[in-house]
N, C-alpha and C. Protein backbone atom coordinates (compact mmCIF):
# COMPACT_ATOMS: atom_id res chain seq x y z
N UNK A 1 -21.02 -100.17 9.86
CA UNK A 1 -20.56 -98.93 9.25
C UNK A 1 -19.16 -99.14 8.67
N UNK A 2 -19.25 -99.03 7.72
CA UNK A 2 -18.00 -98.79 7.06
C UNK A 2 -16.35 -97.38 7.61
N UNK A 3 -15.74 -98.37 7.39
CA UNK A 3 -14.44 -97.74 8.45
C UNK A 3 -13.07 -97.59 7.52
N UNK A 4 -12.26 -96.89 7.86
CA UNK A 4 -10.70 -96.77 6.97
C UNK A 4 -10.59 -97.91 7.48
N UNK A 5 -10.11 -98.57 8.98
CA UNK A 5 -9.46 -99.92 9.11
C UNK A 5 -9.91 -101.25 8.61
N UNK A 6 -11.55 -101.08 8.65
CA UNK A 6 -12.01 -102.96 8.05
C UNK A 6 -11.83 -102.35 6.47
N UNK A 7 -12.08 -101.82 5.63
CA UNK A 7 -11.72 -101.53 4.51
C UNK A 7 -10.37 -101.91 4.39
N UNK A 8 -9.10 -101.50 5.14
CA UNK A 8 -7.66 -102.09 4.78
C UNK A 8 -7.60 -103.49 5.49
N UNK A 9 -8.83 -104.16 5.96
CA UNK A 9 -8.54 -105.39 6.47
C UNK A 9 -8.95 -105.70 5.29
N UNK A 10 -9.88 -105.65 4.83
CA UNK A 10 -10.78 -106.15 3.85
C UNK A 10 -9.25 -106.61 2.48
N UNK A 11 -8.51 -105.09 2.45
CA UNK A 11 -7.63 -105.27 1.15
C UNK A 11 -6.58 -106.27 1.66
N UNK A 12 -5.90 -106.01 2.74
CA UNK A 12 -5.45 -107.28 3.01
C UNK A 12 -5.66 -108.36 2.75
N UNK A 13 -6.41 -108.73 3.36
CA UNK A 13 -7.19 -110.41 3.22
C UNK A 13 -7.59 -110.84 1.41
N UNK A 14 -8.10 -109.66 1.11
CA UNK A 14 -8.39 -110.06 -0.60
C UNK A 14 -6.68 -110.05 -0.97
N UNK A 15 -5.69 -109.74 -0.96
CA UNK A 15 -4.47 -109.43 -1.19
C UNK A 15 -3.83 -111.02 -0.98
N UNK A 16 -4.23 -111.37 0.40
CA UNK A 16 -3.60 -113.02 0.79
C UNK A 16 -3.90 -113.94 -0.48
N UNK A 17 -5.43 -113.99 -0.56
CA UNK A 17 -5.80 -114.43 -0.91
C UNK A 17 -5.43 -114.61 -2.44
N UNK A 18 -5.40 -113.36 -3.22
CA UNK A 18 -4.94 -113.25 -4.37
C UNK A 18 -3.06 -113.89 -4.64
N UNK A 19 -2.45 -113.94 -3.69
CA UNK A 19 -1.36 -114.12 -3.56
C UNK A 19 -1.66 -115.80 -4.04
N UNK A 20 -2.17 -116.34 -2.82
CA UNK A 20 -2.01 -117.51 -2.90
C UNK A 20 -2.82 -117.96 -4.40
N UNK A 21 -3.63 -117.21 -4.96
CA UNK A 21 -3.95 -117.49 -6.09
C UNK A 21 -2.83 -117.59 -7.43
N UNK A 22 -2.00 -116.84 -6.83
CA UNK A 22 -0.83 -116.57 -7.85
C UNK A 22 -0.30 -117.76 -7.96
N UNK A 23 0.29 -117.88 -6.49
CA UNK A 23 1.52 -119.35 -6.56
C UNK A 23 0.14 -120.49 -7.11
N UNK A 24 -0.70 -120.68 -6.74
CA UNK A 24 -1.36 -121.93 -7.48
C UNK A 24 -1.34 -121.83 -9.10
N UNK A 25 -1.52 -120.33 -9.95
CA UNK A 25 -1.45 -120.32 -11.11
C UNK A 25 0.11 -121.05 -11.16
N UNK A 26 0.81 -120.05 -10.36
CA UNK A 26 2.32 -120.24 -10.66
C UNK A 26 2.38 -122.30 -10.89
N UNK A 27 2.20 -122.90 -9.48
CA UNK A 27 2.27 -124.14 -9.62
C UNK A 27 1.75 -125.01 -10.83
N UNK A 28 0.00 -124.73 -11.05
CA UNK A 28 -0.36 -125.26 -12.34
C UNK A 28 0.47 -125.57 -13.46
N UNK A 29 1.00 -123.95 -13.83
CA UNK A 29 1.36 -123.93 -15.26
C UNK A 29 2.72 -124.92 -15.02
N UNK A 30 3.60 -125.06 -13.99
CA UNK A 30 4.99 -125.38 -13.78
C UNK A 30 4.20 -127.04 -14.16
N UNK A 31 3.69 -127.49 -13.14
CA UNK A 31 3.13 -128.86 -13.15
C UNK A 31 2.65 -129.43 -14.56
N UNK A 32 1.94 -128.85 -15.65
CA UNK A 32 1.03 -128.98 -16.69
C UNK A 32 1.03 -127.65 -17.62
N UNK A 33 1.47 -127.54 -18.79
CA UNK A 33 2.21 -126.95 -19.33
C UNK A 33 1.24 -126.80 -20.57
N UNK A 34 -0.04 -128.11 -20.79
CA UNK A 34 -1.07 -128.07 -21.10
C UNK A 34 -2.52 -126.97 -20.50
N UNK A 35 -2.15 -126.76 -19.11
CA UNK A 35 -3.02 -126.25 -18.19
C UNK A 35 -3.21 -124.59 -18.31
N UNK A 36 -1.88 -124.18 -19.02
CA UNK A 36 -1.13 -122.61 -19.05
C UNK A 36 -2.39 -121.81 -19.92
N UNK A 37 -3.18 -122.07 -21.33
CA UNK A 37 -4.60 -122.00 -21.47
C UNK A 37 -5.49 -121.74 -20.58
N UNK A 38 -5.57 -122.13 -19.86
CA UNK A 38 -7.10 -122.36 -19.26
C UNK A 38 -6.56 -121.25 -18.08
N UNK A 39 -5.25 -121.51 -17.52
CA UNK A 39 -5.21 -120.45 -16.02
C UNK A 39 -5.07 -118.83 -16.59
N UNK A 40 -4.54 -118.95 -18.23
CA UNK A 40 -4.91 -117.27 -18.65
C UNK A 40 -6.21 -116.51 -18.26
N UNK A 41 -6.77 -118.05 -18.90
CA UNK A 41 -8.70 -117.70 -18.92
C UNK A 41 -8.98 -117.33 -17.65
N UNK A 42 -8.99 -118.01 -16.54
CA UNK A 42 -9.14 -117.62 -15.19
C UNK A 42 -8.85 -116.48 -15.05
N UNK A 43 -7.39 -116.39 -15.30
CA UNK A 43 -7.02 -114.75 -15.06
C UNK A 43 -7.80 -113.66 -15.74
N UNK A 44 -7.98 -113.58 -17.04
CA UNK A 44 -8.50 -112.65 -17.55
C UNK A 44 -10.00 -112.30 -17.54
N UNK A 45 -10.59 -113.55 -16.69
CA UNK A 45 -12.24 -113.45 -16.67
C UNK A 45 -12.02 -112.54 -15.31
N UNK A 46 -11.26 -113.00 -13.88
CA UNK A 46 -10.64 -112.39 -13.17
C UNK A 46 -10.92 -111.07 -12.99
N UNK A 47 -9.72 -110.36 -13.84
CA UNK A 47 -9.14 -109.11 -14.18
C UNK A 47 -10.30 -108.36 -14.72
N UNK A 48 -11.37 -108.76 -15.87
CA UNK A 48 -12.55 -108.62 -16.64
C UNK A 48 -13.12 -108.23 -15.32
N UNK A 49 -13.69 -108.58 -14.90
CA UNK A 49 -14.78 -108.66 -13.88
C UNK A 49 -14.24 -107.76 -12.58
N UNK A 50 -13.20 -108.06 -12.06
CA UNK A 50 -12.67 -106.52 -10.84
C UNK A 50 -12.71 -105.47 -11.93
N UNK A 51 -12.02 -105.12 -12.83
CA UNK A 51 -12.11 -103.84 -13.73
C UNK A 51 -13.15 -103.50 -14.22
N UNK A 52 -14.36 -104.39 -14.23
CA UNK A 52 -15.28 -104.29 -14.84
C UNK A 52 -16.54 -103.68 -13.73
N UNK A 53 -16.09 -104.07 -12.24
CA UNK A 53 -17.08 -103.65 -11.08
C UNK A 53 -16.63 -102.19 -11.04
N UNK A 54 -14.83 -101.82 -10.83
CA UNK A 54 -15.07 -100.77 -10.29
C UNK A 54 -15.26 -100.03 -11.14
N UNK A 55 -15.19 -99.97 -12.69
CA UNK A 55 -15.56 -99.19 -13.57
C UNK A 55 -17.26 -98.93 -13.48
N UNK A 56 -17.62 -99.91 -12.80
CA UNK A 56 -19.78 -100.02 -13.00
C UNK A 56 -20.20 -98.96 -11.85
N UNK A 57 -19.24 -99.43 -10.86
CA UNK A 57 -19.54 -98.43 -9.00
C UNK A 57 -18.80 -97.13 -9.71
N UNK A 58 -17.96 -97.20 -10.20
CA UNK A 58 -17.78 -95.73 -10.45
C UNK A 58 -18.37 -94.42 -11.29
N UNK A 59 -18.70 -95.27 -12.32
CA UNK A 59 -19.70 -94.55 -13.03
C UNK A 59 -21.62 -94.49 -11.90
N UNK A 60 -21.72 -95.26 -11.44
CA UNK A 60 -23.16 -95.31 -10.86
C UNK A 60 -23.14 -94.40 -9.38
N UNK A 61 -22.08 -94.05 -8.69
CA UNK A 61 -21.63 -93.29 -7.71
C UNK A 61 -21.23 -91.90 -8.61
N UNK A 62 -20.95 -91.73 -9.82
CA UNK A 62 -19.84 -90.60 -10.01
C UNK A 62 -18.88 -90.22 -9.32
N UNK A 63 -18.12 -90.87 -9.01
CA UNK A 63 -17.07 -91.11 -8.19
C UNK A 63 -15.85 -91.89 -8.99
N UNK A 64 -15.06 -91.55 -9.59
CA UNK A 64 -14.18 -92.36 -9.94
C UNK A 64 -13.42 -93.36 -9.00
N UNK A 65 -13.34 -94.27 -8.89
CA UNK A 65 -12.36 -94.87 -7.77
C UNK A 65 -10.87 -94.76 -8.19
N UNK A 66 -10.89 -95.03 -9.48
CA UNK A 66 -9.22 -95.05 -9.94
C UNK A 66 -8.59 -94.03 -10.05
N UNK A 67 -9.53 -92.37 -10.00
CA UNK A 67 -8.97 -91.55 -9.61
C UNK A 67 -7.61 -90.93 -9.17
N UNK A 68 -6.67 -90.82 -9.44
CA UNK A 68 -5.46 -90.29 -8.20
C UNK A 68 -4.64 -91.24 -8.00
N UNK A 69 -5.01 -92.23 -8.63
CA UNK A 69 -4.06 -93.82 -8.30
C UNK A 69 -2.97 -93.48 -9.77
N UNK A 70 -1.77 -93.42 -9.29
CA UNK A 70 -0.73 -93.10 -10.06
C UNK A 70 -0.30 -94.17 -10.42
N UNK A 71 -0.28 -94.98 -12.11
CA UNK A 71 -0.18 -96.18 -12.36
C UNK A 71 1.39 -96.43 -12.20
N UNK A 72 2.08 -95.29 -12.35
CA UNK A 72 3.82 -95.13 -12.52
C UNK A 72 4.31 -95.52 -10.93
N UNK A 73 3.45 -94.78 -9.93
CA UNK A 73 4.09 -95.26 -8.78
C UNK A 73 3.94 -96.41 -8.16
N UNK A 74 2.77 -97.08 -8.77
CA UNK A 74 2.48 -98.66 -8.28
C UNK A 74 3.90 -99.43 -8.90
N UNK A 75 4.55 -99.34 -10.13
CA UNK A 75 5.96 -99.62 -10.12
C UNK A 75 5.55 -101.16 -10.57
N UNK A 76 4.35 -101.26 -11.82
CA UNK A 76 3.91 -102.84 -12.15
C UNK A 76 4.94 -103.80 -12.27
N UNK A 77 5.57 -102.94 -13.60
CA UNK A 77 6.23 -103.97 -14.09
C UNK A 77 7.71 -103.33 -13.92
């Protein structure tokens, strides 16, 4: 059964994980400067594909997920 706490374990752990995905982009591009191409691609197939699920569950639930998520207070950039 689905729970508030394994759900914020769940974001956690995808969160580590994404982290350490970062510093490896980060490292790549530093290392191979040739490589900076290809780790966009990663990223943006990435980004494509999470934006692209919760936009699919949200429409097929009617449920928006992104709902209420205030892009100003996430504080991106």
């Amino acid at each position: 059964m689905a729970t508030i706490e394994l759900l914020h374990q769940k974001i956690q752990n995808a969160s580590r994980e994404l982290q350490e995905a970062i510093d490896m982009s980060v490292e790549i591009r530093r290392q191979s400067p040739q490589a900076k191409g290809e780790v966009v691609t990663i990223w943006e197939e990435f980004l494509s594909q999470f934006f692209g699920y919760i936009k699919k569950k949200s429409k097929d639930s009617k449920d928006n997920l992104l709902a209420g998520i205030s892009w100003t207070r996430l504080k991106l950039f």
